[in-house]
C-alpha atoms as a PDB file:
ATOM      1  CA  UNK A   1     -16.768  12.789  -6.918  1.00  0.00           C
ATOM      2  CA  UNK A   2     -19.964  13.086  -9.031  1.00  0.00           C
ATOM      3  CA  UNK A   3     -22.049  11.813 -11.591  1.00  0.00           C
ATOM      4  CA  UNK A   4     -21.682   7.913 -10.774  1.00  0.00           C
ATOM      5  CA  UNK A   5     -24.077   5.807 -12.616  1.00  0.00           C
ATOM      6  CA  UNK A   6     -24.768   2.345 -12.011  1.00  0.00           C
ATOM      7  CA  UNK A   7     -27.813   0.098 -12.624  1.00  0.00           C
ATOM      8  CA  UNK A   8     -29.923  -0.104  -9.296  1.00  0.00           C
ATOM      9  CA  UNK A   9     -29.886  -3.692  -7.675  1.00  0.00           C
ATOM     10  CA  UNK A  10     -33.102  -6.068  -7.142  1.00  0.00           C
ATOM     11  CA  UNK A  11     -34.647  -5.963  -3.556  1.00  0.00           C
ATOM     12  CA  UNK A  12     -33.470  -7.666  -0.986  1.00  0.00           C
ATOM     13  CA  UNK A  13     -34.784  -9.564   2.017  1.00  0.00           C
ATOM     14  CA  UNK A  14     -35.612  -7.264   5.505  1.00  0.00           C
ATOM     15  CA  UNK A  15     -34.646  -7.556   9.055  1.00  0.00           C
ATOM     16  CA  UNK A  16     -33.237  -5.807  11.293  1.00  0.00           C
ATOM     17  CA  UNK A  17     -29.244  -6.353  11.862  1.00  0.00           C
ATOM     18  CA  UNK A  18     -27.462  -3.199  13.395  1.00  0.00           C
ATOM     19  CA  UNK A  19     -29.634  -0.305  15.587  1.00  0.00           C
ATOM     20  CA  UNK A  20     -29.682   2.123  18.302  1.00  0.00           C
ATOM     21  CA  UNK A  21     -31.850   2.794  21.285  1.00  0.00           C
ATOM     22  CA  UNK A  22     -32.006   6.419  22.360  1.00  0.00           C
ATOM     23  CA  UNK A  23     -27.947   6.699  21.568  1.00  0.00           C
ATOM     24  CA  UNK A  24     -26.237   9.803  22.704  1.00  0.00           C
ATOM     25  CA  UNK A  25     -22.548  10.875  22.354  1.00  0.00           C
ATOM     26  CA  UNK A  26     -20.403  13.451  23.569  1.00  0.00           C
ATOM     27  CA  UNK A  27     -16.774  13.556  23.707  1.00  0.00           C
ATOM     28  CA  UNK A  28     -16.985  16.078  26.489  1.00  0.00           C
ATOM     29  CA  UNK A  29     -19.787  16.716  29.252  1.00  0.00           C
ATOM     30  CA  UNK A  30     -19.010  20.275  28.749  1.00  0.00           C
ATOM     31  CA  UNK A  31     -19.972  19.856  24.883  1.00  0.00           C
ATOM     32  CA  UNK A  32     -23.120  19.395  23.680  1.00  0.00           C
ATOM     33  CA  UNK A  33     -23.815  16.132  22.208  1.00  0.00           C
ATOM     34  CA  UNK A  34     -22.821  14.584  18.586  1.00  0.00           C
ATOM     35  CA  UNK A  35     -25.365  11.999  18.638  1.00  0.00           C
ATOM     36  CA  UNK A  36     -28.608  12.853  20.909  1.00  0.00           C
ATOM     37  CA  UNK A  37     -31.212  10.336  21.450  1.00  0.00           C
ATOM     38  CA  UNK A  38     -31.158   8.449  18.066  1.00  0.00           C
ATOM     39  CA  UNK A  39     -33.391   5.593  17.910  1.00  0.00           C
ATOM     40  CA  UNK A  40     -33.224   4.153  14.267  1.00  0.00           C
ATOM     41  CA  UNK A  41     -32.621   0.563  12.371  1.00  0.00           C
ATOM     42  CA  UNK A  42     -31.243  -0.856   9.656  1.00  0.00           C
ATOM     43  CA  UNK A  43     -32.304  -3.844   7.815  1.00  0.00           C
ATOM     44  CA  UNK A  44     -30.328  -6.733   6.616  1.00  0.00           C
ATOM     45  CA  UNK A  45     -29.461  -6.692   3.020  1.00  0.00           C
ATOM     46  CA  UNK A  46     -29.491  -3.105   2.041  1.00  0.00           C
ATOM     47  CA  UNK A  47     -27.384  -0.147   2.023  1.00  0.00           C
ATOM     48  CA  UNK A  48     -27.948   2.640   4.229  1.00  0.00           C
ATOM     49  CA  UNK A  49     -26.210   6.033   3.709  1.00  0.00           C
ATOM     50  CA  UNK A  50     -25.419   8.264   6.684  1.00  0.00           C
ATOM     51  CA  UNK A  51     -25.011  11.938   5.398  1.00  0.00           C
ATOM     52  CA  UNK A  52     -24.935  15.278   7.046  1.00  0.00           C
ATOM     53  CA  UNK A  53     -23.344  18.911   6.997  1.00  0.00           C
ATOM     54  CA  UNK A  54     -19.319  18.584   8.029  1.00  0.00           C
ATOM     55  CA  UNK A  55     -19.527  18.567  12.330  1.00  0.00           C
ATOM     56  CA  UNK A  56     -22.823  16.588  12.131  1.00  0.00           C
ATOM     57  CA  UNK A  57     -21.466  13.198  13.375  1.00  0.00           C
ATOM     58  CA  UNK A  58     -21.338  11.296  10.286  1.00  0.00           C
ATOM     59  CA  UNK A  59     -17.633   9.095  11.547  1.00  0.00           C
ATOM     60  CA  UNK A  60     -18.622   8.960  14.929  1.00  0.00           C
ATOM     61  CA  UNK A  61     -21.951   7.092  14.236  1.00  0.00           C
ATOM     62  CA  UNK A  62     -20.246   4.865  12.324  1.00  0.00           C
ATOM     63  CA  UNK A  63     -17.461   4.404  14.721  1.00  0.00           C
ATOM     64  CA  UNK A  64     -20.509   3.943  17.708  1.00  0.00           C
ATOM     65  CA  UNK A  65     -22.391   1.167  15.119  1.00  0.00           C
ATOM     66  CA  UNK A  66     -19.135  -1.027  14.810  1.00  0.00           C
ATOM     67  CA  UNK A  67     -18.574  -1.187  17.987  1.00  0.00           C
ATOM     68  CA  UNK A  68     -15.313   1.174  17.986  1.00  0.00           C
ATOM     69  CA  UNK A  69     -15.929   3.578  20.233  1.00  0.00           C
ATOM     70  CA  UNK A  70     -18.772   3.543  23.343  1.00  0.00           C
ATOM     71  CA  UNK A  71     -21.334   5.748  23.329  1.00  0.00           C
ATOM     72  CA  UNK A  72     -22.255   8.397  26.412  1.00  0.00           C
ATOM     73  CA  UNK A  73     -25.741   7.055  27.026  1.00  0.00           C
ATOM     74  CA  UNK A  74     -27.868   4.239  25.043  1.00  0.00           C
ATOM     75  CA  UNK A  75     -26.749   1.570  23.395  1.00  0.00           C
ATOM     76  CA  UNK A  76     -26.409  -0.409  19.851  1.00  0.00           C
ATOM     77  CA  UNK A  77     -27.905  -3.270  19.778  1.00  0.00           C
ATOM     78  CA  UNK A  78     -27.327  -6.414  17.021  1.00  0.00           C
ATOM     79  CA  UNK A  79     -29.983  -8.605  16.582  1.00  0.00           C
ATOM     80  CA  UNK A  80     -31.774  -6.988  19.478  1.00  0.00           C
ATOM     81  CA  UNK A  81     -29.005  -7.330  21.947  1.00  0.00           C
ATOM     82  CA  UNK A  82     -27.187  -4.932  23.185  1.00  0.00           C
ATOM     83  CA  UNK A  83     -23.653  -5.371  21.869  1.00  0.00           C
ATOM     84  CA  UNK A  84     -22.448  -1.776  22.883  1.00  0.00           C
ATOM     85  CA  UNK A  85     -22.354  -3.028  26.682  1.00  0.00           C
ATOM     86  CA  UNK A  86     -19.959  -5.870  26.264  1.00  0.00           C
ATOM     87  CA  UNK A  87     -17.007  -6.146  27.818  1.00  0.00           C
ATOM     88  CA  UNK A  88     -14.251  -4.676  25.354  1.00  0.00           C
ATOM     89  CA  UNK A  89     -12.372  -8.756  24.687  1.00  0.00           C
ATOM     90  CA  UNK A  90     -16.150  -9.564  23.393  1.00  0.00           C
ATOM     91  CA  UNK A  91     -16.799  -6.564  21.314  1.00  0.00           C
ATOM     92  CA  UNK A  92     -12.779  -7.094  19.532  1.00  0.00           C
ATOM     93  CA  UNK A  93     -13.958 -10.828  18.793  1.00  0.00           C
ATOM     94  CA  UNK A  94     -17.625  -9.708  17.378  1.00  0.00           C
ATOM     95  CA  UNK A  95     -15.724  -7.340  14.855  1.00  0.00           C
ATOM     96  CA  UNK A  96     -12.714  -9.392  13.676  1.00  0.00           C
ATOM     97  CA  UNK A  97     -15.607 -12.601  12.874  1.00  0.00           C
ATOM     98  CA  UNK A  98     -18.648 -10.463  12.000  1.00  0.00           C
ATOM     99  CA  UNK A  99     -17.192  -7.084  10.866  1.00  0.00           C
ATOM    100  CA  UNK A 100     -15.301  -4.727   7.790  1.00  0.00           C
ATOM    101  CA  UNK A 101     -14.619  -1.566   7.838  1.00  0.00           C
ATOM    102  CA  UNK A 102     -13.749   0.593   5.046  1.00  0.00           C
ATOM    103  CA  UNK A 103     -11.474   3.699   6.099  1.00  0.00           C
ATOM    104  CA  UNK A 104     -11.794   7.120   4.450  1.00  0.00           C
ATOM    105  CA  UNK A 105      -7.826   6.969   4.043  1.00  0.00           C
ATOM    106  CA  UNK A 106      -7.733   2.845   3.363  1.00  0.00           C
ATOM    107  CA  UNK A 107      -5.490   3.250   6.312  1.00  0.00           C
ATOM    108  CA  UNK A 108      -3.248   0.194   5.160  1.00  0.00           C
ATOM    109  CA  UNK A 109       0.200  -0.638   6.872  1.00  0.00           C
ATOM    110  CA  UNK A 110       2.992   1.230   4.719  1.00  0.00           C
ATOM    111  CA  UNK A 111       5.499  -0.868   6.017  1.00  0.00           C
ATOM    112  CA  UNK A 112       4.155  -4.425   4.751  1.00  0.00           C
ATOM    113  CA  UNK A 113       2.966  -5.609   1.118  1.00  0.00           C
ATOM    114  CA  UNK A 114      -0.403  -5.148  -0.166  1.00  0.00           C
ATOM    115  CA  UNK A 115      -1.139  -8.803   0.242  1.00  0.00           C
ATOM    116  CA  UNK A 116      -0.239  -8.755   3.509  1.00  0.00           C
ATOM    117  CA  UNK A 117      -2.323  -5.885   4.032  1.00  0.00           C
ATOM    118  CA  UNK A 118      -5.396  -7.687   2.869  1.00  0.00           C
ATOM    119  CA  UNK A 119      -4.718 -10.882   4.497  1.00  0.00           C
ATOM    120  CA  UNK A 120      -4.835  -9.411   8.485  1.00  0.00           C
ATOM    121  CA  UNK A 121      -8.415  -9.076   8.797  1.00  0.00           C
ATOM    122  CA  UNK A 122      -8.910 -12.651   7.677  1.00  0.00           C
ATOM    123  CA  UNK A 123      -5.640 -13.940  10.663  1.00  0.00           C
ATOM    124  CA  UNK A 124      -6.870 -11.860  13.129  1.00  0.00           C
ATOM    125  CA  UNK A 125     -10.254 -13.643  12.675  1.00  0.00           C
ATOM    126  CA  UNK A 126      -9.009 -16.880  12.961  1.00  0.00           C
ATOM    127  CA  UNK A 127      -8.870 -17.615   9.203  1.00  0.00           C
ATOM    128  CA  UNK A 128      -5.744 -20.310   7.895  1.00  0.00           C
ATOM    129  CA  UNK A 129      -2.777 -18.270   6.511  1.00  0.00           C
ATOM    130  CA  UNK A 130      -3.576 -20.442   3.893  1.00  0.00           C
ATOM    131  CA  UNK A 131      -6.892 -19.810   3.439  1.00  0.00           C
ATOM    132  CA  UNK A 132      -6.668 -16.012   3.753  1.00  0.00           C
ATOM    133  CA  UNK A 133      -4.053 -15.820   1.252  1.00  0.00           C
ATOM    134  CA  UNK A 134      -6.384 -17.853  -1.501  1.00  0.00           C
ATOM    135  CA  UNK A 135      -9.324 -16.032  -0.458  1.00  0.00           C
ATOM    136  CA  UNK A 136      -7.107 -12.198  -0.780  1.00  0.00           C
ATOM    137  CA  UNK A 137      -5.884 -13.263  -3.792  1.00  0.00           C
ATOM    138  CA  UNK A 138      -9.369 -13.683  -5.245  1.00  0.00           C
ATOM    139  CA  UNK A 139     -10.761 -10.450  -4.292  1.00  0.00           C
ATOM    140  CA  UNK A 140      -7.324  -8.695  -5.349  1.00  0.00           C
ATOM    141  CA  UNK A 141      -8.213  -9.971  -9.051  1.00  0.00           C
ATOM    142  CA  UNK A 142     -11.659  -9.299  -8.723  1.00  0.00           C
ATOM    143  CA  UNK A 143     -10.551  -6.073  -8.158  1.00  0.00           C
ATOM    144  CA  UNK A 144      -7.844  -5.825 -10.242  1.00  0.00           C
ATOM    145  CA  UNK A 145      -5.407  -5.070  -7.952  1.00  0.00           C
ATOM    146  CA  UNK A 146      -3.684  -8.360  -8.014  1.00  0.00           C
ATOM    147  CA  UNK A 147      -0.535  -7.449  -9.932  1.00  0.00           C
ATOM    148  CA  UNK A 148       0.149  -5.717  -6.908  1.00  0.00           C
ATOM    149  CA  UNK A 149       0.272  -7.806  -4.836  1.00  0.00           C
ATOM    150  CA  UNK A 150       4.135  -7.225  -3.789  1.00  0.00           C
ATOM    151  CA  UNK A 151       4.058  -3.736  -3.672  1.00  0.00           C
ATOM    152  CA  UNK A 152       4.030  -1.359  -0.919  1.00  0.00           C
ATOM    153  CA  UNK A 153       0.891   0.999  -0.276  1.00  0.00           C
ATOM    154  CA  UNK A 154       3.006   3.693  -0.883  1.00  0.00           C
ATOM    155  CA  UNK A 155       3.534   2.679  -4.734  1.00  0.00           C
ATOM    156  CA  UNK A 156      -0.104   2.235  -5.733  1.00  0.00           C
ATOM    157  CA  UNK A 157      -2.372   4.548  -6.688  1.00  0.00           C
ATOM    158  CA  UNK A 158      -5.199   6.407  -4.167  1.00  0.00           C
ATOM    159  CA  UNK A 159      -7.990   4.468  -6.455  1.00  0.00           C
ATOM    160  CA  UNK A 160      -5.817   0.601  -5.761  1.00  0.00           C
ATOM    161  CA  UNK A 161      -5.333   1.756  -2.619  1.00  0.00           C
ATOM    162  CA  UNK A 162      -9.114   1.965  -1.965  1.00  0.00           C
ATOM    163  CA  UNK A 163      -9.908  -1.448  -3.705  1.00  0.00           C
ATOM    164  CA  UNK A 164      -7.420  -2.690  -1.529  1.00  0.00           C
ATOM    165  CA  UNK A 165      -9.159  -1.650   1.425  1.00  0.00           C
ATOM    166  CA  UNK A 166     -12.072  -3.230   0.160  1.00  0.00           C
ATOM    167  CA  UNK A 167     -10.486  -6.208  -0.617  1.00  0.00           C
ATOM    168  CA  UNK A 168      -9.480  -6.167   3.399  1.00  0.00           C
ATOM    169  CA  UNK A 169     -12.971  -5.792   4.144  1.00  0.00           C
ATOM    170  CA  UNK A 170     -14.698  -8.243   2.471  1.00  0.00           C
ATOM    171  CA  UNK A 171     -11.942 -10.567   3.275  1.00  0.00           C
ATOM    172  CA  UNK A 172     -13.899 -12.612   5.868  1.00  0.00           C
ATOM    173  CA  UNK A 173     -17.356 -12.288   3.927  1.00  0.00           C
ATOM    174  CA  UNK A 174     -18.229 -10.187   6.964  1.00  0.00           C
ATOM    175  CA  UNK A 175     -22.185  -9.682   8.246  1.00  0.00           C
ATOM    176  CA  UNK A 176     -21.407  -6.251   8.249  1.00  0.00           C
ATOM    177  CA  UNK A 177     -19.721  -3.675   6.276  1.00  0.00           C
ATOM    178  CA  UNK A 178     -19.038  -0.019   7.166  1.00  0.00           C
ATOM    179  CA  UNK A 179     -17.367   2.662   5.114  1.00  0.00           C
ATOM    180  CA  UNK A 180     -16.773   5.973   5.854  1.00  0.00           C
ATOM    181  CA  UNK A 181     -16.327   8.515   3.285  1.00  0.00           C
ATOM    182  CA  UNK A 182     -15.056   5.347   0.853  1.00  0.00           C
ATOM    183  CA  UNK A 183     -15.174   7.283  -2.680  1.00  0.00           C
ATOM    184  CA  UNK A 184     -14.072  10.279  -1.141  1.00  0.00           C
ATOM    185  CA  UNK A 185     -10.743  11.097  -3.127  1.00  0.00           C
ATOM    186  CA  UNK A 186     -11.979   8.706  -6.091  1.00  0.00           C
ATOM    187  CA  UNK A 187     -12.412   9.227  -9.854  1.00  0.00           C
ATOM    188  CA  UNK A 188     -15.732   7.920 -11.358  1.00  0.00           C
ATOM    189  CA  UNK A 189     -14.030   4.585 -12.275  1.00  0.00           C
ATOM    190  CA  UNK A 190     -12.868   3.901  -9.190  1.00  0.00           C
ATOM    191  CA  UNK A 191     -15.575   5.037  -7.004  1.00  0.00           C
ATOM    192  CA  UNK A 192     -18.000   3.231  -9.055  1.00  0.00           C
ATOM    193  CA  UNK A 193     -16.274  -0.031  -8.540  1.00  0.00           C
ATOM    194  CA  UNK A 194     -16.010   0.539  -4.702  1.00  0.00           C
ATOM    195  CA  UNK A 195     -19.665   1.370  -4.494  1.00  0.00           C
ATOM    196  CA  UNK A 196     -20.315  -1.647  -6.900  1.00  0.00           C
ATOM    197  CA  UNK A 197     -18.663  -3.906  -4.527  1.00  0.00           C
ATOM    198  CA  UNK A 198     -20.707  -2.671  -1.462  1.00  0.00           C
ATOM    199  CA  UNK A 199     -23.736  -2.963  -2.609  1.00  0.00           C
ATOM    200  CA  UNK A 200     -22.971  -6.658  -4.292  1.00  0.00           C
ATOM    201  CA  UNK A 201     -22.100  -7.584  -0.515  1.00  0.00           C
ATOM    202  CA  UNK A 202     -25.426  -6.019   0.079  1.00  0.00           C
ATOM    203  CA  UNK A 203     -27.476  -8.012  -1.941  1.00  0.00           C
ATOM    204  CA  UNK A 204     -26.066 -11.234  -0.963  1.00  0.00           C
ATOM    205  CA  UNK A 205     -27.596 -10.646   2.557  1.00  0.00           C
ATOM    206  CA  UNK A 206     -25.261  -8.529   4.399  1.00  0.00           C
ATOM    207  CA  UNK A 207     -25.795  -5.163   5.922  1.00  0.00           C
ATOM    208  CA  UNK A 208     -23.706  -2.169   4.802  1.00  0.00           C
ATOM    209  CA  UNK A 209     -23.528   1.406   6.308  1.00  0.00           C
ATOM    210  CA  UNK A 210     -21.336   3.984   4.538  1.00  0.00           C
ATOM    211  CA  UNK A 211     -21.152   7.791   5.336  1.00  0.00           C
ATOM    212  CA  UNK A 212     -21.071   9.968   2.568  1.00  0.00           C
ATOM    213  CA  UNK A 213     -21.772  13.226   1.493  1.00  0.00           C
ATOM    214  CA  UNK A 214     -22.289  12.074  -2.345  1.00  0.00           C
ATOM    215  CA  UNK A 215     -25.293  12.363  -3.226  1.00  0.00           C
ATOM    216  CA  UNK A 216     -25.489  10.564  -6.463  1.00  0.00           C
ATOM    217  CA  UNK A 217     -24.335   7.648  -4.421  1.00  0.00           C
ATOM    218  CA  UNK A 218     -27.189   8.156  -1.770  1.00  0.00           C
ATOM    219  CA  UNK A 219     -29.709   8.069  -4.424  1.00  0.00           C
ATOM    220  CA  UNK A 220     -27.930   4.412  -4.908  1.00  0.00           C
ATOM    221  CA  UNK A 221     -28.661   3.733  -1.623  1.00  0.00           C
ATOM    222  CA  UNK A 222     -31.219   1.755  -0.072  1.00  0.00           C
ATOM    223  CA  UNK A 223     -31.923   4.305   3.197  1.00  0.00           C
ATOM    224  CA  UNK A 224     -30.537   7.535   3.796  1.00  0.00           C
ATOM    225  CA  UNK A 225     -30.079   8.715   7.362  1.00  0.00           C
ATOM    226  CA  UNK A 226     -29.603  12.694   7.673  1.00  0.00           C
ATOM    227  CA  UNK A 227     -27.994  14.035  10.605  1.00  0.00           C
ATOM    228  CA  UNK A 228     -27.412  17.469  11.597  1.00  0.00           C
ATOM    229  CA  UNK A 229     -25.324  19.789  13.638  1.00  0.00           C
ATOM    230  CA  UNK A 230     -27.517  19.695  16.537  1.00  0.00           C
ATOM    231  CA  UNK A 231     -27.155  15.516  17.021  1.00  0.00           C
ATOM    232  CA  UNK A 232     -30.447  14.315  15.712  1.00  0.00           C
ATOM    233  CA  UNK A 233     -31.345  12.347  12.583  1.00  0.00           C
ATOM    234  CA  UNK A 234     -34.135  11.378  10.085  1.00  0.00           C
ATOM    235  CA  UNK A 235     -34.036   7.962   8.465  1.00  0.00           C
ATOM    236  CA  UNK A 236     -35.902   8.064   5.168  1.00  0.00           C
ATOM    237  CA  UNK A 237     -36.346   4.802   2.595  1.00  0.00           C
ATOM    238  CA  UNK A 238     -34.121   6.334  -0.337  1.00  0.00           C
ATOM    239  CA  UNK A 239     -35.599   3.495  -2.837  1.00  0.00           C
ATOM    240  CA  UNK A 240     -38.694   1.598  -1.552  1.00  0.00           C
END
């Protein structure tokens, strides 16, 4: 997807939300590493952009920052503690209340309705039925998906499918928001909405990391860290 174009955002407030201390990953100790010795952080209220040649780790950081997957050596710490140590129960509960995630694939249930879809994020946080279902239905027509609301995933389109997802995400008005590859398979429309809707979570105070290998949408971004094949990474300010 090229050649989105969308009107840069106002500034938002700094401090530091999601990091790493000297983070290393490998998914075998025969292997060298994905992720060697990456010490970076990202401040509250922008977006960052992890990017990278295909290999270079892009997912798994991702997967490491929200607390999916543990890492082989350092830690990620939120708010300066170290949430990557916590017993597995505690990490679960720290993403359903503080946490969306945007899949590359929007990776919704085929077998249940779009609403339904939407709406898990917000029970499995806690949330009333009642109250997830009023809050879906708001981001569904804010994302014009709404009409849809009865369908199956497997009768919308890739680009509903997508806003769906995001819908899912935002459901809980979560502290932080990752995405990996989320304009991916998008046309311009579509992928400018998405990224619209990231960075408006953004600039009400929330943190959100997306990996991409766009780079018009990097050069949307707030802070770009590069990766490459050998496991390290350079953060840069993208827009100071």
């Amino acid at each position: 997807m090229t050649g989105v174009v969308l009107e840069p955002r106002a500034a938002a407030p700094v401090g530091t939300a999601v990091g790493t201390r000297s983070l290393t990953f490998t998914y075998r100790a025969a292997l060298p590493p994905v992720i060697c010795d990456l010490t970076v952080d990202v401040p509250v209220g922008t977006t960052t952009a992890l990017t990278g040649p295909s290999g270079s780790g892009k997912s798994t950081l991702l997967y490491l920052l929200a607390l999916m997957i543990r890492p082989t050596g350092g830690e990620v710490v939120w708010d300066a503690v170290p949430a990557s140590r916590l017993a597995d129960a505690a990490r679960s509960r720290l993403r359903a209340s503080q946490v969306g995630f945007v899949f590359q694939d929007a990776l919704l249930d085929p077998s249940r309705s779009v609403l339904a879809n939407v709406c898990d994020s917000g029970l499995f946080a806690g949330m009333r039925r009642k109250d997830a279902v009023a809050r879906a239905r708001e981001l569904m027509a804010r994302f014009g998906v709404d009409h849809r609301e009865d369908h199956k995933p497997g009768e919308i389109s890739g680009g509903q499918a997508q806003r769906v997802a995001i819908c899912r995400a935002l459901l809980t008005n979560p502290r932080v928001v990752f995405a990996d590859e989320p304009t991916g398979n998008l046309d311009d429309e579509s992928a400018a909405i998405v990224w619209r809707a990231l960075t408006d979570h953004a600039a009400n105070g929330a943190t959100v990391i997306v990996a991409t290998h766009d780079r018009s949408l990097v050069a949307l971004a707030d802070h770009e860290v590069r990766l490459d094949r050998s496991g390290g990474a350079e953060l840069r300010a993208v827009r100071p």
